[in-house]
C-alpha atoms as a PDB file:
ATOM      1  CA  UNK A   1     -16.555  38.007 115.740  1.00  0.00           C
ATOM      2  CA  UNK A   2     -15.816  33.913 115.016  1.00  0.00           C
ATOM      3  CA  UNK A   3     -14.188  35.115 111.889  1.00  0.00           C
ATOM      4  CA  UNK A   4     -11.915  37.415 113.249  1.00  0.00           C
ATOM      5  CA  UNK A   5     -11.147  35.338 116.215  1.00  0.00           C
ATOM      6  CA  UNK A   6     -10.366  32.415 113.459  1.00  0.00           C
ATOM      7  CA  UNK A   7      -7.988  35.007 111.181  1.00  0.00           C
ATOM      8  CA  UNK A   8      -6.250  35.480 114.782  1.00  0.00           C
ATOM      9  CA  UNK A   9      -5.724  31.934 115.021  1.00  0.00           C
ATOM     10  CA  UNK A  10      -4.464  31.010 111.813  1.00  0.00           C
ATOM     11  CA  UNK A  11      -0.883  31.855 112.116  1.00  0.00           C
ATOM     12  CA  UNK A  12       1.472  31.589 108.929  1.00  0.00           C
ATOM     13  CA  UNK A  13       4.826  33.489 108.988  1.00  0.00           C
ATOM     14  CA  UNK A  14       7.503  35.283 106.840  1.00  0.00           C
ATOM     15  CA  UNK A  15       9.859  36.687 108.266  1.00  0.00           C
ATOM     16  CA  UNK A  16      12.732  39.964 107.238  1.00  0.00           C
ATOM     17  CA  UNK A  17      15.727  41.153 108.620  1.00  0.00           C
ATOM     18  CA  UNK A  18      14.654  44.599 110.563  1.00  0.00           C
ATOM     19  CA  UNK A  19      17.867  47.575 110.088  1.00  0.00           C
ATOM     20  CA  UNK A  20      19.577  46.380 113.387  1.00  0.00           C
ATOM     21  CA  UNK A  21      19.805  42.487 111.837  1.00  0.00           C
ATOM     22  CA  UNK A  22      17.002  40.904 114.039  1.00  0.00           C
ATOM     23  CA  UNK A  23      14.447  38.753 112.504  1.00  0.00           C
ATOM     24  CA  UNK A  24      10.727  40.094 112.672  1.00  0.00           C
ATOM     25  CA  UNK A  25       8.002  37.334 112.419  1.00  0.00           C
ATOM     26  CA  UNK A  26       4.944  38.330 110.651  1.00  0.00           C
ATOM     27  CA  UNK A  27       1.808  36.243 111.687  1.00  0.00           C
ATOM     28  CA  UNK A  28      -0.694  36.055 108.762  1.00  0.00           C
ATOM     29  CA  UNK A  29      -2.671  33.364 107.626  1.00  0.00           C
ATOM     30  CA  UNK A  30      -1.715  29.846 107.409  1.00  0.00           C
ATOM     31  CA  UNK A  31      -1.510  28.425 103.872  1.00  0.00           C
ATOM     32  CA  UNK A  32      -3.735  25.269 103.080  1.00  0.00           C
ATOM     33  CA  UNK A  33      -2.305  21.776 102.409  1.00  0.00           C
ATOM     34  CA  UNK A  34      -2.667  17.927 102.573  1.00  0.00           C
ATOM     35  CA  UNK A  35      -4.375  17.095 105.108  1.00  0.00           C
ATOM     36  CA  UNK A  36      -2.442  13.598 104.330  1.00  0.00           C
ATOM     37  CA  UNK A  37       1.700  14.747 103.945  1.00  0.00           C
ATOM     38  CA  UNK A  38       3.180  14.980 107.393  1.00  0.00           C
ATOM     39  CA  UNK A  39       5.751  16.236 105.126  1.00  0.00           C
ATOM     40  CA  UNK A  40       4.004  19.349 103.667  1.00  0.00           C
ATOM     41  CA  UNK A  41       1.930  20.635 106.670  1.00  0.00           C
ATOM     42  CA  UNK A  42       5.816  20.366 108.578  1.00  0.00           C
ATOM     43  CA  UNK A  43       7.171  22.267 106.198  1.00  0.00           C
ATOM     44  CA  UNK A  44       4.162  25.048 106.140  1.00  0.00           C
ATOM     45  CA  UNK A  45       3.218  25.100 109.880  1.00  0.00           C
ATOM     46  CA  UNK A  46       6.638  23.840 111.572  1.00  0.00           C
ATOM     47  CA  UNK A  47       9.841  24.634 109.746  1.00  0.00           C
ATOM     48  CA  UNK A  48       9.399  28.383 110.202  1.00  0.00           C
ATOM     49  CA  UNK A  49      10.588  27.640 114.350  1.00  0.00           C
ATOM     50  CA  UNK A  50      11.713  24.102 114.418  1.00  0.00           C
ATOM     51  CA  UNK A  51      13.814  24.149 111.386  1.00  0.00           C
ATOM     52  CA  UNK A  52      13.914  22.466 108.371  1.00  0.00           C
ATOM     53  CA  UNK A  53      15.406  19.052 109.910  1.00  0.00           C
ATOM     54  CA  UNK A  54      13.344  19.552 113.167  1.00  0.00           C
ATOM     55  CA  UNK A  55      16.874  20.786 115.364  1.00  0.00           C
ATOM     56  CA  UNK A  56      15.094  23.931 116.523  1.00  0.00           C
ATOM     57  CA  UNK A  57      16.482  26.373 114.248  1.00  0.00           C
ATOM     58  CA  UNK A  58      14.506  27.357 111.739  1.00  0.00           C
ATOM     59  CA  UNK A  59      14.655  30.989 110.634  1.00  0.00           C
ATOM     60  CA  UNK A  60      12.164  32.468 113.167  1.00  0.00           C
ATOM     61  CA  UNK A  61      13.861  30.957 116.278  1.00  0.00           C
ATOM     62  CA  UNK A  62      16.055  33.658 116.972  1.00  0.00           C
ATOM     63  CA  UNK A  63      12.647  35.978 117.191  1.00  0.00           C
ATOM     64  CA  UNK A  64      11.418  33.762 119.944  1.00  0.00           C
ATOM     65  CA  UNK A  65      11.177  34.473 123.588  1.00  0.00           C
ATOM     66  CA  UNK A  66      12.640  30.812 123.812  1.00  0.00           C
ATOM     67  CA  UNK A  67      13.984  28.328 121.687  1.00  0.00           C
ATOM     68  CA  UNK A  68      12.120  25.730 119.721  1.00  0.00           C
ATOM     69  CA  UNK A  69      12.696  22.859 120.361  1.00  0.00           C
ATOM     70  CA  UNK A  70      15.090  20.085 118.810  1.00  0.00           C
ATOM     71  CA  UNK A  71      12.215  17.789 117.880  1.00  0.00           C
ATOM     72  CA  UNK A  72      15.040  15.456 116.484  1.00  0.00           C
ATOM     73  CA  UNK A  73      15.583  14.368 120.305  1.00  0.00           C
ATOM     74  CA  UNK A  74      11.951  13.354 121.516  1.00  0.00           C
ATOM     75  CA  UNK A  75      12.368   9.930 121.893  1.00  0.00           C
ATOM     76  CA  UNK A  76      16.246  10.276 123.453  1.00  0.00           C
ATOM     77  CA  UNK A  77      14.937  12.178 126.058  1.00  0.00           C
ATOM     78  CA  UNK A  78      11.931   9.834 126.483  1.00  0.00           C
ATOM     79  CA  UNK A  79      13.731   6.816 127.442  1.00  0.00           C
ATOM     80  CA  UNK A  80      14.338   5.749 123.431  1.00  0.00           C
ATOM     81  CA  UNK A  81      10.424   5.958 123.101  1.00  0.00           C
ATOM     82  CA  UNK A  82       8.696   8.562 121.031  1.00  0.00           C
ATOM     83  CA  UNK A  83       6.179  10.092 122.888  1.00  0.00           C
ATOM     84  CA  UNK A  84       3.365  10.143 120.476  1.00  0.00           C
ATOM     85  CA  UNK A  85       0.308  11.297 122.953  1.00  0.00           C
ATOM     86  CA  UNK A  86       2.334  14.048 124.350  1.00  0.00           C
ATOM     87  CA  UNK A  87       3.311  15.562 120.746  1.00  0.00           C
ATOM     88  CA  UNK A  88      -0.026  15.086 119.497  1.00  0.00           C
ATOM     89  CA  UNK A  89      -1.534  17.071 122.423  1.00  0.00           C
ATOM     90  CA  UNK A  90       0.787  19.958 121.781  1.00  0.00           C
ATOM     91  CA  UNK A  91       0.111  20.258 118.706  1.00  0.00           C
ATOM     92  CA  UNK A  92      -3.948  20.555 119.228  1.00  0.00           C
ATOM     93  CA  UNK A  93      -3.285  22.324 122.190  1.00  0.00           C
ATOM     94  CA  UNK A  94      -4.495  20.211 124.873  1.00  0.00           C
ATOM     95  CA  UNK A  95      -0.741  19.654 126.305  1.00  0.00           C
ATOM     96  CA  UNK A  96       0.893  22.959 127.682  1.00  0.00           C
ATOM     97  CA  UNK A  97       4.749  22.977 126.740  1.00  0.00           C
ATOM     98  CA  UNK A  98       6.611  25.144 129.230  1.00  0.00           C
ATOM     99  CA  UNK A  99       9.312  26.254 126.507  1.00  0.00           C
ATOM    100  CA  UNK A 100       6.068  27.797 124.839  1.00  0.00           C
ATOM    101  CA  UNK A 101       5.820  29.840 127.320  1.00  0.00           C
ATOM    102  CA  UNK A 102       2.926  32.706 126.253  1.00  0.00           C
ATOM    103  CA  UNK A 103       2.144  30.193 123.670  1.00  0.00           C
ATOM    104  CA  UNK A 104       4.593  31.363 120.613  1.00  0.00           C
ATOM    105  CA  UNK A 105       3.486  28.459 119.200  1.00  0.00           C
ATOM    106  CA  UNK A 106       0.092  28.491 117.369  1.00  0.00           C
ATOM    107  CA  UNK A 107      -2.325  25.490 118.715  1.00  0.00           C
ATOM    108  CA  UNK A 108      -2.682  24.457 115.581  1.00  0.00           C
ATOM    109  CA  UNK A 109      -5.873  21.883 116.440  1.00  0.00           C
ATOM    110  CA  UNK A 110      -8.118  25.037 116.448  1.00  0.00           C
ATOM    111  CA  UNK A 111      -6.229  25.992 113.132  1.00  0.00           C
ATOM    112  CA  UNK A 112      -6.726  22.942 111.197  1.00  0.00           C
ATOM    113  CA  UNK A 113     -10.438  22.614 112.555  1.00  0.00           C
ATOM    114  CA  UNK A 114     -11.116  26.051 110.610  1.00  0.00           C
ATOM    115  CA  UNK A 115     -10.024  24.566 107.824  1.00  0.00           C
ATOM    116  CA  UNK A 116     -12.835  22.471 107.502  1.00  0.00           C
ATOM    117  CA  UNK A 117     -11.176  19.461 106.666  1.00  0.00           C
ATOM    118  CA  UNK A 118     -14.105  17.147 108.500  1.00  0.00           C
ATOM    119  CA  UNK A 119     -14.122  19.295 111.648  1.00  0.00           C
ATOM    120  CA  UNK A 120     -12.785  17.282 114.538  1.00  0.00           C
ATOM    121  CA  UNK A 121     -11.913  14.404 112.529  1.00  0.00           C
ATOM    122  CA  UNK A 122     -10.406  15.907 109.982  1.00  0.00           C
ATOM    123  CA  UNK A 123      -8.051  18.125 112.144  1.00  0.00           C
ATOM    124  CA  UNK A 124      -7.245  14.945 114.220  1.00  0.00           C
ATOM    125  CA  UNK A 125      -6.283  13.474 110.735  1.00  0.00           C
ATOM    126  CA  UNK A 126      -4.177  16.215 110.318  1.00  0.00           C
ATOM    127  CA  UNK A 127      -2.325  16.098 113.547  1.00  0.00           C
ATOM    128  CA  UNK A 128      -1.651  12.384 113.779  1.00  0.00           C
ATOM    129  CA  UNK A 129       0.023  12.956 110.094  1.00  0.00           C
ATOM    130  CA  UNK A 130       1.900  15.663 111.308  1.00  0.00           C
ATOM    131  CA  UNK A 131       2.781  13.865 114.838  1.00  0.00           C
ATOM    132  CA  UNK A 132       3.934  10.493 112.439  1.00  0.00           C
ATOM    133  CA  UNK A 133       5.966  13.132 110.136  1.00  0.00           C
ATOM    134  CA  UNK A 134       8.048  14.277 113.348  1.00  0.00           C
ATOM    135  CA  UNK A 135       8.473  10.930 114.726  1.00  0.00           C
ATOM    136  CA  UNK A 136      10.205  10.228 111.519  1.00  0.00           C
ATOM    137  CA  UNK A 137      12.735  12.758 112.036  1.00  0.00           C
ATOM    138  CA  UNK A 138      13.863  10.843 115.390  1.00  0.00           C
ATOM    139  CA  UNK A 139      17.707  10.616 115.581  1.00  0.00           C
END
C-alpha cells in the first residue's frame, strides 16, 4: 500500500497535444536529481507549470484548472521582500495556495522525502535549494 501511495505521489509530467489542440498532462513518476541545483530540480519538478523563466507559462498551464503562478513577481507583491517561509511551505506542503486549488500542484516535500535523500533532512535540503533557485528568478 506505502508503495503505491508513494508512485501516486511522485508526479513527473509530459505532456501531447490531444486531436482538438488541448494539452493533456500525464502524471508519472518524477525523475531523480541534485538534491544541490535549485536549477535542475526547477527545471524537472517546476518548469512543466511555471514555465521555463518562472512567468507561469510553462507548457502544462493551459491544462490547469488555474494558472500557475508568475513566480517572477513574489517579492513585488510582497512589499519588495521575497517571501522565503511562505514558498518553502508550499512547496513541502505545509502552506495551502488558493490558486492550487484541488492541489494541481504536487507537494513535493512528501516527494523528495521518498527519495531518500536523508529523509526529512534531506528533502528540506532539497526545498530550501529549490526555494533559493526561485528567489533568484525575482524581477
Amino acid at each position: 500500500m506505502r508503495i503505491l501511495l508513494l508512485s501516486i505521489l511522485v508526479f513527473g509530467a509530459t505532456f501531447a497535444a490531444s486531436s482538438d489542440g488541448q494539452t493533456a498532462v500525464r502524471k508519472g513518476p518524477a525523475r531523480r536529481t541534485s538534491s544541490s541545483s535549485g536549477s535542475e530540480m526547477y527545471g524537472a519538478y517546476c518548469a512543466a507549470c511555471h514555465g521555463p523563466g518562472g512567468k507561469g507559462d510553462g507548457p502544462a498551464s493551459s491544462a490547469l484548472k488555474s494558472a500557475p503562478t508568475d513566480l517572477t513577481q513574489l517579492a513585488k507583491r510582497n512589499s519588495g521582500k521575497f517571501p522565503e517561509l511562505r514558498v518553502f511551505g508550499a512547496i513541502n506542503g505545509d502552506v495551502q495556495v488558493p490558486a492550487h486549488g484541488s492541489k494541481d500542484m504536487p507537494v513535493w516535500g512528501v516527494v523528495f522525502r521518498a527519495m531518500g535523500d536523508n529523509g526529512v533532512s534531506g528533502a528540506k535540503l532539497r526545498i530550501r535549494n529549490l526555494t533559493r533557485y526561485i528567489e533568484s528568478l525575482q524581477e
